[in-house]
Protein backbone atom coordinates (compact mmCIF):
# COMPACT_ATOMS: atom_id res chain seq x y z
CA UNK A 1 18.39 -13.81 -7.22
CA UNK A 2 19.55 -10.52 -7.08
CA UNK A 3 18.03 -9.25 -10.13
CA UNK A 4 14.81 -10.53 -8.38
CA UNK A 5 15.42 -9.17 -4.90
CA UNK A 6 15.80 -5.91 -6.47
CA UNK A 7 12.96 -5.49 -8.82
CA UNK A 8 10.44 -7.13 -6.09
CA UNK A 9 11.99 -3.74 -3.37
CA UNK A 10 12.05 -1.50 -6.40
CA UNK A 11 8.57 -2.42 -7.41
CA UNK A 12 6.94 -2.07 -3.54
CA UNK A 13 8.89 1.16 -3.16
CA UNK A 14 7.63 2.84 -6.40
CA UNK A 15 3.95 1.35 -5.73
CA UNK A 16 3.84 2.52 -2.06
CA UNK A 17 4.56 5.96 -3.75
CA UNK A 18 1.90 5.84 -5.69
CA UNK A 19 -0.34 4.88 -3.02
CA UNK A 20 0.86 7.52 -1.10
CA UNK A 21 0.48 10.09 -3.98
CA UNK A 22 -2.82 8.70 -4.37
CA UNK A 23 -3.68 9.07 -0.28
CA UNK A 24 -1.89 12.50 -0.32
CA UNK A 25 -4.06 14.16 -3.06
CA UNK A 26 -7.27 13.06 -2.04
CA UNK A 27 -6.71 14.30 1.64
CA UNK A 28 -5.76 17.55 -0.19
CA UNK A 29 -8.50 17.92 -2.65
CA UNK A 30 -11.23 17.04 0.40
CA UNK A 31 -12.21 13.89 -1.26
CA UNK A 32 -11.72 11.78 1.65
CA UNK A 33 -13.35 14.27 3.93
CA UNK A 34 -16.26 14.42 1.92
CA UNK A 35 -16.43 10.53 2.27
CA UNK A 36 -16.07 10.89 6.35
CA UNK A 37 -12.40 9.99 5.80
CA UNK A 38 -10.22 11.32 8.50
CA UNK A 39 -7.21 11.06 6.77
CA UNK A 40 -5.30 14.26 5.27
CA UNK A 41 -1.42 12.79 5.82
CA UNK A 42 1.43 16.00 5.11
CA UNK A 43 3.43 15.14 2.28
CA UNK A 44 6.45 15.30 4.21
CA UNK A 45 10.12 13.12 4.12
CA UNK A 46 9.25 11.49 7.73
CA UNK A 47 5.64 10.57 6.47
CA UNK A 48 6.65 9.26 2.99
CA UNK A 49 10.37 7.61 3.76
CA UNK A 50 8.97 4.93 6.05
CA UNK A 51 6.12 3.84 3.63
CA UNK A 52 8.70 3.38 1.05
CA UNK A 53 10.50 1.02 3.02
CA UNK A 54 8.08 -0.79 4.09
CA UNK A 55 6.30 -0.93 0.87
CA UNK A 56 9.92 -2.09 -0.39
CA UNK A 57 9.69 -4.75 2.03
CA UNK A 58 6.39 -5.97 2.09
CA UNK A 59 7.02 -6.41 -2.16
CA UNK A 60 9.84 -9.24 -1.24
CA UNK A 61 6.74 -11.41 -0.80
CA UNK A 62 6.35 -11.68 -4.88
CA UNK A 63 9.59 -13.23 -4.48
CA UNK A 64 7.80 -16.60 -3.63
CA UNK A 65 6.41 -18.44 -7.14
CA UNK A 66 2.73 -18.35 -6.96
CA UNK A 67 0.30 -17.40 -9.62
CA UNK A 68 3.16 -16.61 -12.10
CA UNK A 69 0.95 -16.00 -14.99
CA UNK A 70 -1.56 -13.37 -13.12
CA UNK A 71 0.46 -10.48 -12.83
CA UNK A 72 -2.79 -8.22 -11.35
CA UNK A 73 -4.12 -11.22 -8.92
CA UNK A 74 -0.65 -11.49 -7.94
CA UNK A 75 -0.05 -8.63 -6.91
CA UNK A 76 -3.87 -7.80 -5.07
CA UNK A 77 -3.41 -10.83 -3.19
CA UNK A 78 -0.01 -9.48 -2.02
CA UNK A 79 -1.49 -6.47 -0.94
CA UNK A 80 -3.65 -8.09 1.59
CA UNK A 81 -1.14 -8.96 4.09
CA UNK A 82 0.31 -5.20 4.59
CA UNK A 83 -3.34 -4.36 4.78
CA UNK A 84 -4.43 -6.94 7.39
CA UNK A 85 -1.40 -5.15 9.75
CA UNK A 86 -2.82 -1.36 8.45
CA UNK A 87 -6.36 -2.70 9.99
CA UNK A 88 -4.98 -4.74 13.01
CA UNK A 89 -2.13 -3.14 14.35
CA UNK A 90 -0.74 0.35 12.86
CA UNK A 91 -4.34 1.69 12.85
CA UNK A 92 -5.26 0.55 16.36
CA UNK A 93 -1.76 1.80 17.32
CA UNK A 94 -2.61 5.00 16.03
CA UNK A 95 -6.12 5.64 18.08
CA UNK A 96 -8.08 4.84 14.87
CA UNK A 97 -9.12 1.51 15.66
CA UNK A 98 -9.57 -1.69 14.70
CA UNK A 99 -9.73 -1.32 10.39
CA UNK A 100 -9.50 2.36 11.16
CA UNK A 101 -13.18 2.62 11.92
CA UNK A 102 -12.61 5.81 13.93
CA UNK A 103 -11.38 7.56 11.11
CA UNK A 104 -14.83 6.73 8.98
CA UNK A 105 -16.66 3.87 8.21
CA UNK A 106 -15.34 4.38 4.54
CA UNK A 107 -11.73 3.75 5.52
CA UNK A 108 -10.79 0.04 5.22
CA UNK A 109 -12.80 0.76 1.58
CA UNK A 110 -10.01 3.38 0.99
CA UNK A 111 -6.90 1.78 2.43
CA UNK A 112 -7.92 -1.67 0.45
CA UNK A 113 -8.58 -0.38 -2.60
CA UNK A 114 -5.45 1.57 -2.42
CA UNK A 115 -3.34 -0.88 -1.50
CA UNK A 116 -5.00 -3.31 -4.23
CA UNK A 117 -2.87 0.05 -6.88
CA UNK A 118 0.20 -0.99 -4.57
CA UNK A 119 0.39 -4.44 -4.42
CA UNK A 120 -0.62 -4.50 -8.83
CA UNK A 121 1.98 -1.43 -9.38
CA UNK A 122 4.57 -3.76 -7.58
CA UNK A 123 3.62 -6.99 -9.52
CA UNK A 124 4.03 -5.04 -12.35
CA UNK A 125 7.49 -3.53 -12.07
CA UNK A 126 8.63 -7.14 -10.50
CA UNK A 127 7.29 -8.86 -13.39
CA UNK A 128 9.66 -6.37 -16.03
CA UNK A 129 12.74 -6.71 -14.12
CA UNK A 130 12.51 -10.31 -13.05
């Protein structure tokens, strides 16, 4: 269980870096302000140490046995719980709105497909190591 616990935290913490590698450079190369995307995050220890954890966290959900065999599907449809609180709490917390509609009509595109790399990065690690 251990072996399990760790790989499934491992797996969300290295895919929320890569989602937030991903968010980072295309705030920084103007991609998602040329889409009407108002998010350009810092790449900073205070902005990226939180989604780590919680990316850790939110990854204990492959824990539970479902879909086994579909490592991708797995892992999208794990995804879509962290992204239901991005669109109806930590974005309205944040002024943005409900899905994050004031930051661009684009952005619950963005923030679901990215998540989607998240949730399949961390299905992918847990799957190795478990």
């Amino acid at each position: 269980m251990v072996r399990k616990i760790s790989g499934a935290f491992t797996g969300g913490a290295l895919g929320a870096l890569i989602d937030s590698v991903n968010i980072w450079a295309l705030g920084q190369t103007g991609i998602t302000a040329w889409l009407g995307i108002g998010l350009r995050p810092q790449f900073t220890p205070s902005w990226l140490y939180p989604r780590l954890v919680w990316g850790g966290i939110w990854a204990m959900l492959l824990i539970i046995p479902f879909l086994r065999q579909k490592t991708a599907m797995r892992g999208i449809l794990m995804s879509l719980i962290p992204t239901t609180m991005m669109f109806l709490m930590v974005f309205p917390e944040m002024g943005m709105g409900l899905f994050g509609l004031n930051a661009g009509l684009l952005t619950p595109l963005l923030v679901l497909l990215l998540n989607f790399i998240y949730g399949m990065a961390a299905s992918f690690w847990y799957k190795s190591c478990a």
